[in-house]
C-alpha atoms as a PDB file:
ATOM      1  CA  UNK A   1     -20.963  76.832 -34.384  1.00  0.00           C
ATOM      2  CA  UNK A   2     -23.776  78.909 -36.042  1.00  0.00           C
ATOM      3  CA  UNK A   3     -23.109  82.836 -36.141  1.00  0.00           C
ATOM      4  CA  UNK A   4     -24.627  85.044 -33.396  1.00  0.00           C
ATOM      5  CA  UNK A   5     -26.366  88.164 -35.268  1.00  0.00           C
ATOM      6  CA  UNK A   6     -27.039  91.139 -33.258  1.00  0.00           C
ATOM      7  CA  UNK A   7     -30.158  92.888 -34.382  1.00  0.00           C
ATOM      8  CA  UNK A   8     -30.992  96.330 -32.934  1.00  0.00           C
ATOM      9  CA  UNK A   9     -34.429  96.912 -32.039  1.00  0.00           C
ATOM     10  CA  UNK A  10     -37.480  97.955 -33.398  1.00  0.00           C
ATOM     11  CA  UNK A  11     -38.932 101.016 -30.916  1.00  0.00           C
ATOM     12  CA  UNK A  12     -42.641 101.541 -30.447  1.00  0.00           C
ATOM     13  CA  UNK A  13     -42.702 105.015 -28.885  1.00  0.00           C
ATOM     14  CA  UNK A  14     -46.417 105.097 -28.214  1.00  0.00           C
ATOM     15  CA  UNK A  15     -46.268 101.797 -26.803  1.00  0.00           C
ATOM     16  CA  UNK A  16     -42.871 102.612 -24.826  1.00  0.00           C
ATOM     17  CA  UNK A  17     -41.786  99.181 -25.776  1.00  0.00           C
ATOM     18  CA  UNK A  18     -39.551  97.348 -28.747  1.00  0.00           C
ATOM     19  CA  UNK A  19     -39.814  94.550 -30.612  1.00  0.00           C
ATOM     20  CA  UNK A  20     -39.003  92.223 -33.833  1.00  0.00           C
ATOM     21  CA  UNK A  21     -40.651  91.454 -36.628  1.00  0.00           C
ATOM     22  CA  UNK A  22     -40.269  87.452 -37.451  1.00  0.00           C
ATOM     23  CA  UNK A  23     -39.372  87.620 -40.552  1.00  0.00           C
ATOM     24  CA  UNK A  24     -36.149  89.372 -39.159  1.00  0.00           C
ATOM     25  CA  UNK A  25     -35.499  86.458 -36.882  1.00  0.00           C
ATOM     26  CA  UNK A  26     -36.866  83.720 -38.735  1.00  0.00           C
ATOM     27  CA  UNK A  27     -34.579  84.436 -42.180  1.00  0.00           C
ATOM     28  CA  UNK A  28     -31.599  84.679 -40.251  1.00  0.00           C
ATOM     29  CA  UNK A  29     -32.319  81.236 -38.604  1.00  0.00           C
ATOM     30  CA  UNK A  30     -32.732  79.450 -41.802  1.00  0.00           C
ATOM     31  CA  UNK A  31     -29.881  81.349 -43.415  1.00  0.00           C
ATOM     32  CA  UNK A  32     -27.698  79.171 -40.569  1.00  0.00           C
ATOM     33  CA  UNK A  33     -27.528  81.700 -37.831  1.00  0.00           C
ATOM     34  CA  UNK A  34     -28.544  82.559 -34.373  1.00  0.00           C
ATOM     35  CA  UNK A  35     -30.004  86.015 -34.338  1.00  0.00           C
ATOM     36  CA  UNK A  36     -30.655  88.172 -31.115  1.00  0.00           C
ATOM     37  CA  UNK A  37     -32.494  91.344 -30.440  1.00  0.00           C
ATOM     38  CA  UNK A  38     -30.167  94.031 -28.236  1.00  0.00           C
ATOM     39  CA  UNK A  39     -31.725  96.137 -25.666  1.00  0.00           C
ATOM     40  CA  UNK A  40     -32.617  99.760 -26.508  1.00  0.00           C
ATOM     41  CA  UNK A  41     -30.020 101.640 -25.292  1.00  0.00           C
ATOM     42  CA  UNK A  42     -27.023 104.185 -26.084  1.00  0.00           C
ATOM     43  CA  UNK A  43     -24.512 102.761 -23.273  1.00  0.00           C
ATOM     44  CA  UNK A  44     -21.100 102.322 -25.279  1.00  0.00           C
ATOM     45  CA  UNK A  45     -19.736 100.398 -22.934  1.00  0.00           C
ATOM     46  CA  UNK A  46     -23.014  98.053 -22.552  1.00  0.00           C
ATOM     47  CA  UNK A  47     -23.297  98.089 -26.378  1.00  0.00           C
ATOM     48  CA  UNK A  48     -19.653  96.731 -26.880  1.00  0.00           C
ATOM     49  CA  UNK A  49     -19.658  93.718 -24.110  1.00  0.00           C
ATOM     50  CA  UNK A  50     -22.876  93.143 -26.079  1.00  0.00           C
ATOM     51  CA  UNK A  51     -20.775  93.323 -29.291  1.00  0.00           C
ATOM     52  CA  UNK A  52     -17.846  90.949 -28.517  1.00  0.00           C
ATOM     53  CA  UNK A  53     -20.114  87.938 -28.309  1.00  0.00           C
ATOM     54  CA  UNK A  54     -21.758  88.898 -31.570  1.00  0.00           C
ATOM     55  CA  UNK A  55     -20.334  87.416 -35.354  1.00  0.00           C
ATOM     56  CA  UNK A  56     -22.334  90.240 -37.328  1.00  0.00           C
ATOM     57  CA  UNK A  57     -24.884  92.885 -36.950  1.00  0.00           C
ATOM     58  CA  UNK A  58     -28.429  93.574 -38.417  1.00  0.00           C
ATOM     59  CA  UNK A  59     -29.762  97.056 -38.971  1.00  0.00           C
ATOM     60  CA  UNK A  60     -33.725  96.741 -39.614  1.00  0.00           C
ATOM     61  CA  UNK A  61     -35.797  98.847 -40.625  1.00  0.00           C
ATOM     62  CA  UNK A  62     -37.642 101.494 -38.519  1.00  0.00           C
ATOM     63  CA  UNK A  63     -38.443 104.930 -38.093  1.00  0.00           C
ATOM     64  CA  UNK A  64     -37.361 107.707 -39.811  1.00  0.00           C
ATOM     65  CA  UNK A  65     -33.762 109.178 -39.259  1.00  0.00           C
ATOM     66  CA  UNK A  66     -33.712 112.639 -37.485  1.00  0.00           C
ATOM     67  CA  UNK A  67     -32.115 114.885 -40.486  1.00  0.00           C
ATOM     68  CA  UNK A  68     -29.910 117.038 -37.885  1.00  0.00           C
ATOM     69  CA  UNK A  69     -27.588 113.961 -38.292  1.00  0.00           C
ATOM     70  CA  UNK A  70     -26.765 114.713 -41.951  1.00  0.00           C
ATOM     71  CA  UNK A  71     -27.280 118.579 -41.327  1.00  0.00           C
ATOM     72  CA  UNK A  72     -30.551 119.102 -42.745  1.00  0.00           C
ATOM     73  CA  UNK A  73     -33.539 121.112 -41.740  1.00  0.00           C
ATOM     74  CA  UNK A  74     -36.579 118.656 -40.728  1.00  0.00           C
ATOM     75  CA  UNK A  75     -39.050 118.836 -44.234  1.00  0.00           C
ATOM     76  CA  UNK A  76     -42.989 118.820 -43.248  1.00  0.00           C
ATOM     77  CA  UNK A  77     -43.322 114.952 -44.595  1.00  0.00           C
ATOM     78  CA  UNK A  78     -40.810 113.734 -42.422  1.00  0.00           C
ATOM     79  CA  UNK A  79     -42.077 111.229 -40.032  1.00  0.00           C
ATOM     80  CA  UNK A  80     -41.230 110.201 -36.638  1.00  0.00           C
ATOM     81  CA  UNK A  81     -38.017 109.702 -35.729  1.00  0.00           C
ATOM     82  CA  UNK A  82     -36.452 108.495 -32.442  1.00  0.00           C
ATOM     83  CA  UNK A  83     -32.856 109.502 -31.297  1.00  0.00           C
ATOM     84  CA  UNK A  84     -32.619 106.708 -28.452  1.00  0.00           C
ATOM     85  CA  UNK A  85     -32.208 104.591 -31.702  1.00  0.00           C
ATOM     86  CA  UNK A  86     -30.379 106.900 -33.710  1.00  0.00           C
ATOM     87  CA  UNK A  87     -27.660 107.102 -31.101  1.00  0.00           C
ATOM     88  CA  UNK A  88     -28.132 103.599 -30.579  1.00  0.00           C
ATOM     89  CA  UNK A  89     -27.150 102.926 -34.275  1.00  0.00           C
ATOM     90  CA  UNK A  90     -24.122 105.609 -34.772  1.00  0.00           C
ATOM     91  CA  UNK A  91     -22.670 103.917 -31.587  1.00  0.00           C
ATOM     92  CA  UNK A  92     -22.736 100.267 -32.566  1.00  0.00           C
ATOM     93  CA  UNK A  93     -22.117 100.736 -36.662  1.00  0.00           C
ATOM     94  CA  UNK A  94     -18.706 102.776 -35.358  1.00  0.00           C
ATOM     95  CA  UNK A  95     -18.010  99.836 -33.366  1.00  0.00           C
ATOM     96  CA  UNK A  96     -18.590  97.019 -35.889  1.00  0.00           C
ATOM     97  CA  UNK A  97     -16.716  99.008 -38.150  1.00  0.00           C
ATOM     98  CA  UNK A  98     -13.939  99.039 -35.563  1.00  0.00           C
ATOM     99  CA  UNK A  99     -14.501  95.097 -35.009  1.00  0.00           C
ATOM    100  CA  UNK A 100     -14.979  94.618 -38.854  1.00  0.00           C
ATOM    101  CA  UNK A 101     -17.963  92.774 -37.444  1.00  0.00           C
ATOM    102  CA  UNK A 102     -20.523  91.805 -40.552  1.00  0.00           C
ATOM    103  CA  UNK A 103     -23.373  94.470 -41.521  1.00  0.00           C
ATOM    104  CA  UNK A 104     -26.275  94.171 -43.022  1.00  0.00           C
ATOM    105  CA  UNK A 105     -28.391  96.929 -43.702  1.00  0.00           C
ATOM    106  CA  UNK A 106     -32.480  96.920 -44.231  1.00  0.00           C
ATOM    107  CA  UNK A 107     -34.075 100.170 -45.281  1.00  0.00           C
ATOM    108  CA  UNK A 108     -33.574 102.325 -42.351  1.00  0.00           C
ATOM    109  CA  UNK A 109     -30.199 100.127 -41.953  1.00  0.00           C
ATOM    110  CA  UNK A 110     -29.242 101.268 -45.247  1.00  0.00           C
ATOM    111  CA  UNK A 111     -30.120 104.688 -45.163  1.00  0.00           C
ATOM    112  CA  UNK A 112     -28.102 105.184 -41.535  1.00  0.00           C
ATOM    113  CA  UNK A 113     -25.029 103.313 -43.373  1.00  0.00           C
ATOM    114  CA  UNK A 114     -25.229 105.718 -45.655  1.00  0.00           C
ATOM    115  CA  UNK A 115     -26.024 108.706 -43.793  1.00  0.00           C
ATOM    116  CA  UNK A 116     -22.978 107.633 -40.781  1.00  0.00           C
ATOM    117  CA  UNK A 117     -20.592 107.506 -43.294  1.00  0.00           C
ATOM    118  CA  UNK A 118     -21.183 111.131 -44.179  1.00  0.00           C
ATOM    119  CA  UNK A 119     -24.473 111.004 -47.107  1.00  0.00           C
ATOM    120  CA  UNK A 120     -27.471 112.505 -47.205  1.00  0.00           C
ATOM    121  CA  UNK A 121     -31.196 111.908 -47.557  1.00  0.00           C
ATOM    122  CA  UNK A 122     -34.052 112.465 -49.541  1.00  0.00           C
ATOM    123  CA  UNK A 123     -36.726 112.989 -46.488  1.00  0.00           C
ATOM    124  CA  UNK A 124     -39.773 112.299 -48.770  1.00  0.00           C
ATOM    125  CA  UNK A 125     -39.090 110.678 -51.878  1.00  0.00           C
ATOM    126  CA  UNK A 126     -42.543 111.761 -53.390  1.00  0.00           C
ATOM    127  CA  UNK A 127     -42.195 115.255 -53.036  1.00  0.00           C
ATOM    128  CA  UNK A 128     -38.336 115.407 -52.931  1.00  0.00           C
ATOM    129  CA  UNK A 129     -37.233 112.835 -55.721  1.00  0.00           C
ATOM    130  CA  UNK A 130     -40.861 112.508 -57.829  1.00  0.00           C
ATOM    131  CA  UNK A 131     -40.975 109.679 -60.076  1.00  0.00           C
ATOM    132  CA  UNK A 132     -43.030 106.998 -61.591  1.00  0.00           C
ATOM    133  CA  UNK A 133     -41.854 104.258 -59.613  1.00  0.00           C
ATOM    134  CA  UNK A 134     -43.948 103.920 -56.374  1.00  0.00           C
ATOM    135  CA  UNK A 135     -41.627 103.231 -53.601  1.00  0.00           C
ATOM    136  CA  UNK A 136     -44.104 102.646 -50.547  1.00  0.00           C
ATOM    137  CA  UNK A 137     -46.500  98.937 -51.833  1.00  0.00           C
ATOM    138  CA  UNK A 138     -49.467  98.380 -49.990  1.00  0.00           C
ATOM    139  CA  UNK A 139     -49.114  94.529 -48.427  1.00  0.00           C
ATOM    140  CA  UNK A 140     -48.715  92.098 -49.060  1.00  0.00           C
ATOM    141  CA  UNK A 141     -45.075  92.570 -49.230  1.00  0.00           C
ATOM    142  CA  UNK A 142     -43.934  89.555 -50.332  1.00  0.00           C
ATOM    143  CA  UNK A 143     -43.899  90.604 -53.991  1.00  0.00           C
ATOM    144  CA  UNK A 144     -42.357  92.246 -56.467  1.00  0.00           C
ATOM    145  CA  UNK A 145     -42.856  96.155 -56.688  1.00  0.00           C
ATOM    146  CA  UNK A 146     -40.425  97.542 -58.655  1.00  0.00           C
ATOM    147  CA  UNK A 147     -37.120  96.215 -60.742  1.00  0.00           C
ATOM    148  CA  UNK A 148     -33.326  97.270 -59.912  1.00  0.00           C
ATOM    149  CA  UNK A 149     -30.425  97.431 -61.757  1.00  0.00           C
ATOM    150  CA  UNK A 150     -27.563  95.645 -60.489  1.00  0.00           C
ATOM    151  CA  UNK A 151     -24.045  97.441 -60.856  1.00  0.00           C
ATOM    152  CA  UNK A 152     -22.467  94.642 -63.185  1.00  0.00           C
ATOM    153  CA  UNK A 153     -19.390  93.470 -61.274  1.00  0.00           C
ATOM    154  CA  UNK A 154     -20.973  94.301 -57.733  1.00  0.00           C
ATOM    155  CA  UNK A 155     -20.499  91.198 -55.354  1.00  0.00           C
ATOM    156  CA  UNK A 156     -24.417  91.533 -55.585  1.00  0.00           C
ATOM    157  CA  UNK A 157     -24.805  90.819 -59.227  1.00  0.00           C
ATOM    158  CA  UNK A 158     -21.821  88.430 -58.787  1.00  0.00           C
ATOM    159  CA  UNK A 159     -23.930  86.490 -55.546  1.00  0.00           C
ATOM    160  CA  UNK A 160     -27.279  86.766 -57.664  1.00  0.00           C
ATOM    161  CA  UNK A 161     -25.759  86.387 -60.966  1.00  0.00           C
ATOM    162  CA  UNK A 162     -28.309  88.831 -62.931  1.00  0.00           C
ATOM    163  CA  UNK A 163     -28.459  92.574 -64.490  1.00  0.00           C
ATOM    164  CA  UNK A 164     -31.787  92.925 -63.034  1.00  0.00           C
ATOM    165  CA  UNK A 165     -33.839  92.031 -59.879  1.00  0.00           C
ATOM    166  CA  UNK A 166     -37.193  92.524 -58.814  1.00  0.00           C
ATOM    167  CA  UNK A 167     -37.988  93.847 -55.359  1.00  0.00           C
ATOM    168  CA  UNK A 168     -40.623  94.822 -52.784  1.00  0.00           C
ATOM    169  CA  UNK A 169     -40.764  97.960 -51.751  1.00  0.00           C
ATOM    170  CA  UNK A 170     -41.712 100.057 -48.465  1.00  0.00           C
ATOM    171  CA  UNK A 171     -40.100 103.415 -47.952  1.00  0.00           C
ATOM    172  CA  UNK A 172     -40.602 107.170 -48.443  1.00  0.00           C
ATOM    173  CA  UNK A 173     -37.232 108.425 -47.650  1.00  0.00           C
ATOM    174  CA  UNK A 174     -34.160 106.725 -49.495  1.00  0.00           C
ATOM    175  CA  UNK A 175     -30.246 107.743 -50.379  1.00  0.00           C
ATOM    176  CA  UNK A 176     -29.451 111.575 -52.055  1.00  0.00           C
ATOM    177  CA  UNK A 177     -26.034 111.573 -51.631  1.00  0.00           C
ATOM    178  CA  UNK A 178     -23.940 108.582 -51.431  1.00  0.00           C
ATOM    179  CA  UNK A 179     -21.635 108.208 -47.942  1.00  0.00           C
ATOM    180  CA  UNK A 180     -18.191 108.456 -48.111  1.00  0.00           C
ATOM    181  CA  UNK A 181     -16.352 105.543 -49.321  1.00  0.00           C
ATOM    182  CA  UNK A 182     -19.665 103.722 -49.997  1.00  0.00           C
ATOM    183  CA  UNK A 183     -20.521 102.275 -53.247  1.00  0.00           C
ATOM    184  CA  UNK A 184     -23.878 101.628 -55.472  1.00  0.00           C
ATOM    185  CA  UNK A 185     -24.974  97.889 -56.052  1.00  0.00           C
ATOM    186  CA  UNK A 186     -27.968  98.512 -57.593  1.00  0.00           C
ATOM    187  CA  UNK A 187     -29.938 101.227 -58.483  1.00  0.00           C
ATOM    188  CA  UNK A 188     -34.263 101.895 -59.353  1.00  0.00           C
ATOM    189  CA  UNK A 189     -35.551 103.027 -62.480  1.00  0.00           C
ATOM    190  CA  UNK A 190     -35.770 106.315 -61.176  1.00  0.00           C
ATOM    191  CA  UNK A 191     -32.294 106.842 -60.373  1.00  0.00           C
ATOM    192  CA  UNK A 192     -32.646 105.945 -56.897  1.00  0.00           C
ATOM    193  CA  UNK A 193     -29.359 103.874 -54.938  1.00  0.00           C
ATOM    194  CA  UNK A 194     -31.254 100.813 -53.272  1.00  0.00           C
ATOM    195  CA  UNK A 195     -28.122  98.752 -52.730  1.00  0.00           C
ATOM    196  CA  UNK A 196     -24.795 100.048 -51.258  1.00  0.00           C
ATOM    197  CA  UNK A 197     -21.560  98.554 -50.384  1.00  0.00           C
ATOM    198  CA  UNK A 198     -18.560  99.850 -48.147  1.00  0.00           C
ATOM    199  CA  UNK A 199     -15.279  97.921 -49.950  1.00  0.00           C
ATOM    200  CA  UNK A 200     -13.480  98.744 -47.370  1.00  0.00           C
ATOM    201  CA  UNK A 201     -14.417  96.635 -45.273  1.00  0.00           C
ATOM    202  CA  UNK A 202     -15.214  92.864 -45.333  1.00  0.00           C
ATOM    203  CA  UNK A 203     -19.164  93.341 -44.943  1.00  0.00           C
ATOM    204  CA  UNK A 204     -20.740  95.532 -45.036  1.00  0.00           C
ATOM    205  CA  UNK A 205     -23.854  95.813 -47.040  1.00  0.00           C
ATOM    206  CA  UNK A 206     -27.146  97.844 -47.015  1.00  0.00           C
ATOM    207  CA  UNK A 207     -30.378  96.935 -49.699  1.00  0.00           C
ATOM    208  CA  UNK A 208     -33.495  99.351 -49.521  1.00  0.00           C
ATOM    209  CA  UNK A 209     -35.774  96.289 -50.095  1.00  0.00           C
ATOM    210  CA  UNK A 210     -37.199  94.380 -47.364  1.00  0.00           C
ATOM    211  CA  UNK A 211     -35.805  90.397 -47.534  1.00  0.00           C
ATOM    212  CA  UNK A 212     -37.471  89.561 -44.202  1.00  0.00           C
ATOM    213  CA  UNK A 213     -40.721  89.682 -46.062  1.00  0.00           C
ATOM    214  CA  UNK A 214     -39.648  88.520 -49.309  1.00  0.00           C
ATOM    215  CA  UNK A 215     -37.170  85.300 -48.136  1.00  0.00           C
ATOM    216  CA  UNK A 216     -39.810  82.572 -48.414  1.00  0.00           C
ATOM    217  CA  UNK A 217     -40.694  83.065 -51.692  1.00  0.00           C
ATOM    218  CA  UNK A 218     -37.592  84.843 -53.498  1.00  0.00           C
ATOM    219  CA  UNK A 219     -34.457  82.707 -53.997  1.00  0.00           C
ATOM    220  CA  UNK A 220     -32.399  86.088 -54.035  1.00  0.00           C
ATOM    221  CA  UNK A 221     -33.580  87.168 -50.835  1.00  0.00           C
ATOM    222  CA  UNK A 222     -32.178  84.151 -49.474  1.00  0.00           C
ATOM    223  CA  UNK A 223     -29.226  84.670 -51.089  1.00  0.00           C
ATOM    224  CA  UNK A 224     -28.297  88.047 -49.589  1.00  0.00           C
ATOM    225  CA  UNK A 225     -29.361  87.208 -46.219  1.00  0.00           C
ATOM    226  CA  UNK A 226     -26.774  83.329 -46.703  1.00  0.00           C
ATOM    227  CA  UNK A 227     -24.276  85.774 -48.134  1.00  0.00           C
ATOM    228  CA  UNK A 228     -24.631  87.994 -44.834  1.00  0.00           C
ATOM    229  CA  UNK A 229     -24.457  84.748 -42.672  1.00  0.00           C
ATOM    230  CA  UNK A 230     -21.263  83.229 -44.527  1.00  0.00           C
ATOM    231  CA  UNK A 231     -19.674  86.757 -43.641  1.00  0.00           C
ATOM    232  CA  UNK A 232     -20.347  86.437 -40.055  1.00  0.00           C
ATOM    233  CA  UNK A 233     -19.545  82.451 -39.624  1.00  0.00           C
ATOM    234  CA  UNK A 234     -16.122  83.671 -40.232  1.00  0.00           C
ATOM    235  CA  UNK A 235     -15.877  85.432 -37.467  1.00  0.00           C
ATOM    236  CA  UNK A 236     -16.862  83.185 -34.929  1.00  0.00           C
ATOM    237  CA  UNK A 237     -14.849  82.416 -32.305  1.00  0.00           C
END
């Protein structure tokens, strides 16, 4: 049986409606699994029936995260944020933690890893964390912006068998300080964590890059999002 992957939703707030970007759904599909969007909404108990048919869970990318959640005060370059989703997210990490359900985190996914397991966040890298490396590409996004380092003896450099990787890029906020009990996988030029891991448990991974726009092309794209897949086919029931 192929692994169901529940993926949280992307909110359009002037729209009043969510949705998916393909690439989300499509990479998952020809990684081997069977991906599904979940309803917006911050109903534990909905959100855990939901949960017990699901073999792993997808964080995408998204809006900002509202800085009260890692005790900040809002900074003037902050963008939108959304707490429907925020709530949404704290509720149904704790409960694939509690599950030791699969997680994969894109972007946003890996900055609310981080920030739920007790980090912070720069709210603007370019006027926060200023650097040379330009963080936020103009599409297409399919190619590289910017090279990693890979932590040597990470399960990522083990899966992609490399010191280095070259990524897209598409964010203006990113990691400051790392979550409890998480660890670094790879790391920018700059200094910047854009790969995270919590050993801990069996899966649970977060990359700042976007591999829904980058699978087609990029063999370690692939590789992540099969490495994600393999997690949650062993938890199928």
């Amino acid at each position: 049986m192929k692994p169901s992957i529940a993926i949280l939703p992307l909110v359009d707030t002037d729209r009043d409606s969510y949705w998916m970007l393909p690439g989300y759904m499509d990479g998952l599909m020809e990684a081997g699994a069977l991906p599904q969007m979940m309803p917006l909404t911050v109903d534990a108990a909905d959100i855990d029936a939901y949960l017990q048919h699901a073999d792993g869970v997808l964080l995408p990318g998204g809006h900002d995260l509202d800085p009260a959640l890692y005790g900040a005060v809002r900074h003037g370059a902050c963008g939108e944020t959304c707490g429907p989703l925020d709530g949404m997210t704290r509720i149904v990490f704790g409960r694939a933690l509690e599950l030791d359900l699969p997680v994969l985190g894109i972007c946003r996914g890996l900055q609310a890893i981080n920030v739920l397991c007790g980090g912070t966040l720069y709210q603007d890298l370019p006027s926060q964390h200023a650097s040379a490396v330009d963080h936020h590409m103009a599409a297409p996004y399919d190619r590289v912006q910017h090279e990693v380092r890979l932590v040597e003896g990470s399960p990522l450099q083990r899966l992609l068998g490399t010191a280095t990787l070259g990524v897209n890029s598409y964010h203006h906020q990113g990691i400051a300080l790392l979550g409890e009990g998480l660890e670094a996988m790879a790391t920018a030029p700059d200094g910047l964590v854009e790969a995270i891991r919590r050993p801990s448990s069996r899966f649970v991974w977060g990359v700042q890059w976007h591999p829904e726009f980058s699978y087609r092309k990029d063999a370690a794209s692939r590789c992540i999002l099969g490495a994600f897949v393999q997690a949650a086919a062993g938890t199928v029931r």
